[in-house]
Protein backbone atom coordinates (compact mmCIF):
# COMPACT_ATOMS: atom_id res chain seq x y z
CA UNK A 1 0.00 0.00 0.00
CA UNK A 2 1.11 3.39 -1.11
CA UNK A 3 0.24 6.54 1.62
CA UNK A 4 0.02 10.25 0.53
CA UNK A 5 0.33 12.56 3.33
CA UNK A 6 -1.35 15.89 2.61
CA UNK A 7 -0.68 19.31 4.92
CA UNK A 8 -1.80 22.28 4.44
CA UNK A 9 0.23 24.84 5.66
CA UNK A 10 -0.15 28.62 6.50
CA UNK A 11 2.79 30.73 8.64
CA UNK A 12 4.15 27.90 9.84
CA UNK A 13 8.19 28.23 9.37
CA UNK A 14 8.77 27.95 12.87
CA UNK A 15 7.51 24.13 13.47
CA UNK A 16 7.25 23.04 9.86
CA UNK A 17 10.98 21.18 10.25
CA UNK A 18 9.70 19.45 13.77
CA UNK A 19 6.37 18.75 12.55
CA UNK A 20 8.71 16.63 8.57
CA UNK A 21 10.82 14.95 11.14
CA UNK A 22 8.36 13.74 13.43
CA UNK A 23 5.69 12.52 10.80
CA UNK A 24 8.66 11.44 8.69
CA UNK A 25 9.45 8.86 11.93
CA UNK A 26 5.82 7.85 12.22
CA UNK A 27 5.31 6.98 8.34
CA UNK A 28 7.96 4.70 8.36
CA UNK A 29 6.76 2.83 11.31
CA UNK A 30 3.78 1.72 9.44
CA UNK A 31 5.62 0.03 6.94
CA UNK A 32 4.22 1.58 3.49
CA UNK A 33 5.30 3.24 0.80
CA UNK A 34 4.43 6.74 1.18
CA UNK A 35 4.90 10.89 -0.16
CA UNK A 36 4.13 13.85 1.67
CA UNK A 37 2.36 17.01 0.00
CA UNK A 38 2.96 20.57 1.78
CA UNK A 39 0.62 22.50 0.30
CA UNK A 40 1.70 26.55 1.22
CA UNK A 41 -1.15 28.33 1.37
CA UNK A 42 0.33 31.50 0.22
CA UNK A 43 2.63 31.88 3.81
CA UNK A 44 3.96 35.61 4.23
CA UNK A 45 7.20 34.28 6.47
CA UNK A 46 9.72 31.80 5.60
CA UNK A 47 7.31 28.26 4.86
CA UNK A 48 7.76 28.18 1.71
CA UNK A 49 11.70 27.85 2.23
CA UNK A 50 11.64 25.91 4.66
CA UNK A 51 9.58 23.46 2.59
CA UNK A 52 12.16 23.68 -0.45
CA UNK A 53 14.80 22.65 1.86
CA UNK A 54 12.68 19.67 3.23
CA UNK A 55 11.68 18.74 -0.46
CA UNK A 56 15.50 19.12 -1.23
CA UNK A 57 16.58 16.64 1.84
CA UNK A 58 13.76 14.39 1.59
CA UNK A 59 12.88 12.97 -1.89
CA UNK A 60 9.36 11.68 -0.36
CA UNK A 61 8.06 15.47 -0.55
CA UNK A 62 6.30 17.08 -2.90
CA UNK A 63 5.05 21.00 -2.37
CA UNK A 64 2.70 23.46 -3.74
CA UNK A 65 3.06 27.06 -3.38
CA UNK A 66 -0.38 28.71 -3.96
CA UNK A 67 -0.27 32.73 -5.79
CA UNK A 68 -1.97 33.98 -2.29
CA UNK A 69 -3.69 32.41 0.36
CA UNK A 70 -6.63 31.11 -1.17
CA UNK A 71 -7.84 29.43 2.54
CA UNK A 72 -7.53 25.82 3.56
CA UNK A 73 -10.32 24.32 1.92
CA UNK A 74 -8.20 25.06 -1.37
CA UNK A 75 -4.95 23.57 0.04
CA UNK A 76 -6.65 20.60 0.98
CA UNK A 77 -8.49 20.14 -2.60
CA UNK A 78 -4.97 20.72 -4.17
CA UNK A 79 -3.40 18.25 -1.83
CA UNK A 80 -6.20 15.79 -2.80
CA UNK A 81 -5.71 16.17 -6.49
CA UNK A 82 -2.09 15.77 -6.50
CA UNK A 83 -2.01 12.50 -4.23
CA UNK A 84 -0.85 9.15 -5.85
CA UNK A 85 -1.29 6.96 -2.58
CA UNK A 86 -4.21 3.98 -2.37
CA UNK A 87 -4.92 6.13 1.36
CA UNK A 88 -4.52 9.74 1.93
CA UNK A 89 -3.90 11.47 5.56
CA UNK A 90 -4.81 15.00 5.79
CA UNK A 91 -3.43 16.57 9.03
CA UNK A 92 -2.43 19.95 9.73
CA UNK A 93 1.18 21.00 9.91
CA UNK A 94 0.92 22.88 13.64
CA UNK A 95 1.00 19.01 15.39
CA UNK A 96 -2.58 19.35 16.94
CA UNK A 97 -3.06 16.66 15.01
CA UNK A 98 -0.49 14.09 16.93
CA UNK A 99 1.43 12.78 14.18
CA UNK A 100 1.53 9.42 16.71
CA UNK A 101 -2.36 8.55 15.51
CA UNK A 102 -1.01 7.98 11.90
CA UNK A 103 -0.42 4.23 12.75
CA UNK A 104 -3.46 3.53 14.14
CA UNK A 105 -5.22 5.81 11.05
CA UNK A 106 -3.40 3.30 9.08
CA UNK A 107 -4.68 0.42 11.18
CA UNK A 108 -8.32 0.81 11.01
CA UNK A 109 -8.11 1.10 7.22
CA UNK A 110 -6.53 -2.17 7.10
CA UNK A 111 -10.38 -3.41 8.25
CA UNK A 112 -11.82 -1.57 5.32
CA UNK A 113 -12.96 1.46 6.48
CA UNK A 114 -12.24 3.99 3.48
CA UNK A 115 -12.92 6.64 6.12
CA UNK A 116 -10.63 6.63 9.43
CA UNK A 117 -11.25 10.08 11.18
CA UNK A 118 -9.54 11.28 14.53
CA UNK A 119 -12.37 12.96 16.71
CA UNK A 120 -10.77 15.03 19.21
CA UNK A 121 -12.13 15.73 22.92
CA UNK A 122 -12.68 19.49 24.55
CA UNK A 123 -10.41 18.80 26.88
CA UNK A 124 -9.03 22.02 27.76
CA UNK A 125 -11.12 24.16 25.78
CA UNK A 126 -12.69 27.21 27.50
CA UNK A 127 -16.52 26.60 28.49
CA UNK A 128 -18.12 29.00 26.89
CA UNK A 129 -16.63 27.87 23.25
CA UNK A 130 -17.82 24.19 24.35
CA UNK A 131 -21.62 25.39 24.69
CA UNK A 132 -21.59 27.01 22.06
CA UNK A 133 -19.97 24.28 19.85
CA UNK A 134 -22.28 22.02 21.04
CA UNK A 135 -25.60 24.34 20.85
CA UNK A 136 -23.97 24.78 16.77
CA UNK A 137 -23.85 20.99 16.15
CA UNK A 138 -27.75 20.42 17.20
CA UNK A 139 -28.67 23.29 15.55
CA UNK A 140 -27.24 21.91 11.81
CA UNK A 141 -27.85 18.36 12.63
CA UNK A 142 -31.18 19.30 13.11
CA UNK A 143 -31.30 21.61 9.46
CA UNK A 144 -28.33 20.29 7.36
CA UNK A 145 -29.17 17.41 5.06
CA UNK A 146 -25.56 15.64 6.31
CA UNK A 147 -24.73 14.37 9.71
CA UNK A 148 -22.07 16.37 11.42
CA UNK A 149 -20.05 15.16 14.56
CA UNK A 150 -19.08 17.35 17.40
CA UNK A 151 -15.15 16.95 17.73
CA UNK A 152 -14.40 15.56 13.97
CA UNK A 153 -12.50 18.13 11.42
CA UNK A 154 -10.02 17.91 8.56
CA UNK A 155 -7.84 15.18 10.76
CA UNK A 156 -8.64 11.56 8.85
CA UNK A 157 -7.14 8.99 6.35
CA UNK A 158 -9.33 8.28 3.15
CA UNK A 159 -9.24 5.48 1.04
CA UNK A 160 -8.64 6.04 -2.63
CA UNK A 161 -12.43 5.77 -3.54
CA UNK A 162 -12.89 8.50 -1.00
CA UNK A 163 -10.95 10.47 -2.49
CA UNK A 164 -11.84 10.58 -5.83
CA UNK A 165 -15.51 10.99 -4.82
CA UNK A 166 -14.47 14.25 -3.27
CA UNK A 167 -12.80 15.15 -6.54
CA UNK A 168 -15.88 15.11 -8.17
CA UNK A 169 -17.50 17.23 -5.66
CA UNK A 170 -16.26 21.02 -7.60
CA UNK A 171 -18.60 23.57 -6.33
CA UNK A 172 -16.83 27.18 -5.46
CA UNK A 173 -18.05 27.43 -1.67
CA UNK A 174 -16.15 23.93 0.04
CA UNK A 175 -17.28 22.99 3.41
CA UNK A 176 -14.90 20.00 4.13
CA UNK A 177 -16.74 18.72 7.28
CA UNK A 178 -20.15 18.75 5.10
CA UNK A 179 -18.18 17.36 1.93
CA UNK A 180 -16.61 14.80 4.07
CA UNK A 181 -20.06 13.21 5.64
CA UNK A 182 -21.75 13.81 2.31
CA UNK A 183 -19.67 11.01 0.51
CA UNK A 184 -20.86 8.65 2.89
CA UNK A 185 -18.64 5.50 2.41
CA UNK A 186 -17.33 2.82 5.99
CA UNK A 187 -16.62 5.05 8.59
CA UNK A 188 -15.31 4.72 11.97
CA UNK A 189 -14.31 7.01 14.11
CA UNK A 190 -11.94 7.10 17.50
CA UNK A 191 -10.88 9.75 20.23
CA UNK A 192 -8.21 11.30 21.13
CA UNK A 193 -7.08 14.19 23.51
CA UNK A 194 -7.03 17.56 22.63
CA UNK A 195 -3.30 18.87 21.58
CA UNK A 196 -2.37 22.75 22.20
CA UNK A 197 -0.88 24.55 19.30
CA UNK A 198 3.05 24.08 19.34
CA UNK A 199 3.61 27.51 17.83
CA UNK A 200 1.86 30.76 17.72
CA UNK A 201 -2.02 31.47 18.62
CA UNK A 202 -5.48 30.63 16.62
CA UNK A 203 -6.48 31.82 13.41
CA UNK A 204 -9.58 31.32 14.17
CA UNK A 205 -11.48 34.50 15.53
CA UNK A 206 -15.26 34.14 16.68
CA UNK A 207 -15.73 36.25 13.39
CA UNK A 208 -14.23 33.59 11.18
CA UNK A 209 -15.89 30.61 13.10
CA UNK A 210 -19.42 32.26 13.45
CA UNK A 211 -19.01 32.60 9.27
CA UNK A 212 -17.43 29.42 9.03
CA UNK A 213 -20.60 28.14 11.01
CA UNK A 214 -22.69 29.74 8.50
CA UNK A 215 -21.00 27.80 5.37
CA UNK A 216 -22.07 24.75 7.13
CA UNK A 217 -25.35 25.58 7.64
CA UNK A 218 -26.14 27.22 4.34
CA UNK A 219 -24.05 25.06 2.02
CA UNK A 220 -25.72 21.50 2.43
CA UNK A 221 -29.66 22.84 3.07
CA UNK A 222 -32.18 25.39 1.87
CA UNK A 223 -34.37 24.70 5.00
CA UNK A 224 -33.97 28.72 5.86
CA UNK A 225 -35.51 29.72 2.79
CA UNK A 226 -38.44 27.52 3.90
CA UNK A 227 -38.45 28.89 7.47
CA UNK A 228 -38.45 32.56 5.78
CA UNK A 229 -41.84 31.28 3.74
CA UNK A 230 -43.67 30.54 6.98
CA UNK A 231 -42.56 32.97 9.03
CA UNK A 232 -44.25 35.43 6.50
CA UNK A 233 -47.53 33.24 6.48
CA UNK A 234 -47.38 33.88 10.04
CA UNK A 235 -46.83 37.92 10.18
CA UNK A 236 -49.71 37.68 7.54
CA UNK A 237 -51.64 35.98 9.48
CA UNK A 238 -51.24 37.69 13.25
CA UNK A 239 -51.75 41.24 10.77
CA UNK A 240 -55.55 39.86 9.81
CA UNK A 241 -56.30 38.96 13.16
CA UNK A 242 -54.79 41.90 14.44
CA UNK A 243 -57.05 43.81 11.54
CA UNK A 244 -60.21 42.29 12.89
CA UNK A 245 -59.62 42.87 16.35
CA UNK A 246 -59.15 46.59 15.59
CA UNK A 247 -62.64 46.83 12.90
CA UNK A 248 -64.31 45.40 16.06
CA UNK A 249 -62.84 47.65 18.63
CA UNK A 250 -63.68 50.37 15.87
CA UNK A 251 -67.27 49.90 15.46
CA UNK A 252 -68.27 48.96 19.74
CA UNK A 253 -65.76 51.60 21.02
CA UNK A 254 -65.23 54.69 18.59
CA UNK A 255 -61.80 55.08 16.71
CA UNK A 256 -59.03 55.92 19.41
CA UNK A 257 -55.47 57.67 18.79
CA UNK A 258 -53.27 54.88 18.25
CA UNK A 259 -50.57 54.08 20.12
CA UNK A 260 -47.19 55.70 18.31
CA UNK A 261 -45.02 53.86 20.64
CA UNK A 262 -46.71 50.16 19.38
CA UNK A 263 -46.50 50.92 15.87
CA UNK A 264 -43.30 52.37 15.70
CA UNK A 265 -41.66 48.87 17.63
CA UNK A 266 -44.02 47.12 15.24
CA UNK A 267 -42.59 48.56 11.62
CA UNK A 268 -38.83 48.37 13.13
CA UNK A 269 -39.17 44.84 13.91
CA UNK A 270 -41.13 44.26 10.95
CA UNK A 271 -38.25 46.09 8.99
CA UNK A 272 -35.31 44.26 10.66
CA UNK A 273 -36.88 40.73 9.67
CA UNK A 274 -37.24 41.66 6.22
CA UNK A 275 -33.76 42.88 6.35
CA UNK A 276 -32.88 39.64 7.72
CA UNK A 277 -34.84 37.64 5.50
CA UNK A 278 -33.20 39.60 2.42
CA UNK A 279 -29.97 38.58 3.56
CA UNK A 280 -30.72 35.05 4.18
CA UNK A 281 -32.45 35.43 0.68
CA UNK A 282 -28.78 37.01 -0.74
CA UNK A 283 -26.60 34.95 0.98
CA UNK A 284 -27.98 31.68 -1.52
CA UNK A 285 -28.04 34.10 -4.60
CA UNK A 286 -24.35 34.77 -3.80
CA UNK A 287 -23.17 31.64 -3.58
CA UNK A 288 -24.67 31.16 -7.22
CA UNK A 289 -23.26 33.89 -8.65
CA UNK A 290 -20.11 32.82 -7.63
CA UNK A 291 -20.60 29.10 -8.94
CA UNK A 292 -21.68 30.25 -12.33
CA UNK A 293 -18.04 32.15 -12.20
CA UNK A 294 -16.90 29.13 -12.40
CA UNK A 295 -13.33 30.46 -11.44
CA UNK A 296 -10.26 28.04 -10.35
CA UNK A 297 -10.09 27.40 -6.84
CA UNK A 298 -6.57 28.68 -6.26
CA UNK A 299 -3.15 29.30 -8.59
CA UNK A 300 0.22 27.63 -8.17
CA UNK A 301 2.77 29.94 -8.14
CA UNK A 302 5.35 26.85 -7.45
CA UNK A 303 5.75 23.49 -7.54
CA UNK A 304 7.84 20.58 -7.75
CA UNK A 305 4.73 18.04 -8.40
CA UNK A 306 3.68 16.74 -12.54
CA UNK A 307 0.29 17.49 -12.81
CA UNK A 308 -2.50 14.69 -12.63
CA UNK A 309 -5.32 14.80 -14.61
């Protein structure tokens, strides 16, 4: 058996020679053939040498050096296109993902799983981002049209047929975790503890993971658009009985001043749920527009791979 080992990488010249050596050590302990893809995501320090002088030390790797950073979901695709192996790792290069679990990745897909994934615990994580995670994955389990786990991410080993199911998955906006579950395929999954970043902090502000949470949400269901189409039945029909009630008032009381307060709450909520309802509404139309583009999903400035078809 043949292993590709794909890692995206972003900023990460300061571990990138720890991180070769040590999954260098734990490929060969499995006994396969293997080659490792570092995939630079467009790095503004020194990854990108630091990866030439791996590739130039080590003839199992093979880079790519993207023409900006074009995001992970890119690196990984490019990874996966360029990998020869029958089984393909895809771990990321900052060793939270303990290079020591590629063994037992390789392991389980000896029993013929074509999907091994790593599910990490929240060990360690504060509280707050735990409830939250936790309130997000019933929320699109109970919308998305996929199953997502709490704890599972890019971390996994897929089998060849995996793979090249994903590489027939080409729409613009990629949400691996969604992509992943959608292919379906013999799964298993096992824990492992949660690993602090060797170098440097998160990329991941609450911006970027409250919009990455929206990706997920909006990229495998249209269930909103439905929710938008009764909420409007409703306001229609609370605005009839509410137009009743005041004709009745009307003719057993006499007309009254209306209350300015009331009606002013009532068209500034009404106008912030349209708002939001247009967004929801735009959000969908822009991720057509952007299809229909039909643009590549990232340049290679540099490489020392042959292109596969």
């Amino acid at each position: 058996m043949r292993l590709t080992l794909v890692v995206p990488c972003f900023n990460e010249a300061d571990g990138i020679a720890r991180f070769h050596e040590t999954v260098r050590r734990e490929l060969a302990g499995t006994g396969a053939s293997y080659e490792i893809i570092y995939v630079d995501d467009g790095s503004t320090d020194g990854t990108f040498d630091a990866l030439i002088e791996i590739a130039n030390a080590d003839p199992s790797v093979r880079y790519l050096s993207f023409s900006r950073n074009f995001g992970k979901e890119a690196a990984m695709l490019a990874g996966l296109r360029h990998s020869s192996g029958d089984a393909v790792i895809v771990m990321d290069a900052d060793l939270q993902h303990p290079p020591e679990l590629i063994g037992r990745l390789v392991e389980l897909h000896g029993h013929g799983f074509d999907q091994v994934i790593a599910r990490r615990t929240r060990a360690g994580d504060p509280a707050t981002r735990t409830l939250l995670a936790r309130a997000y994955y019933r929320l699109i389990n109970h919308w998305a049209d996929v199953e997502l786990v709490d704890g599972v991410g890019d971390f996994r080993l897929l089998s060849r047929r995996a793979v090249d199911g994903l590489l027939e998955l080409g729409e613009n906006n990629r949400f691996s975790k969604g992509l992943f579950a959608w292919i379906g395929f013999d799964s298993v999954i096992f824990e492992y503890e949660n690993v602090q970043r060797e170098n440097g902090g998160s990329r991941w502000s609450f911006r970027k993971l409250f919009e990455y949470g929206l990706d997920g949400l909006l990229s495998f269901n249209n269930k909103p658009l439905r929710v938008a189409i009764y909420i409007g039945m409703m306001l229609t029909l609370v605005a009839v009985v509410y137009a009743i009630w005041v004709i009745v008032v009307a003719a057993t009381q006499g007309v009254e001043m209306p209350g300015y307060v009331t009606l002013i709450a009532a068209i500034t909520g009404l106008g912030g749920l349209q708002m939001m309802m247009l967004g929801l509404i735009g959000e969908y139309i822009g991720r057509i527009y952007y299809e229909t583009k039909q643009r590549p999903h990232y340049l290679v400035k540099d490489t020392n791979l042959t292109p596969r078809n």
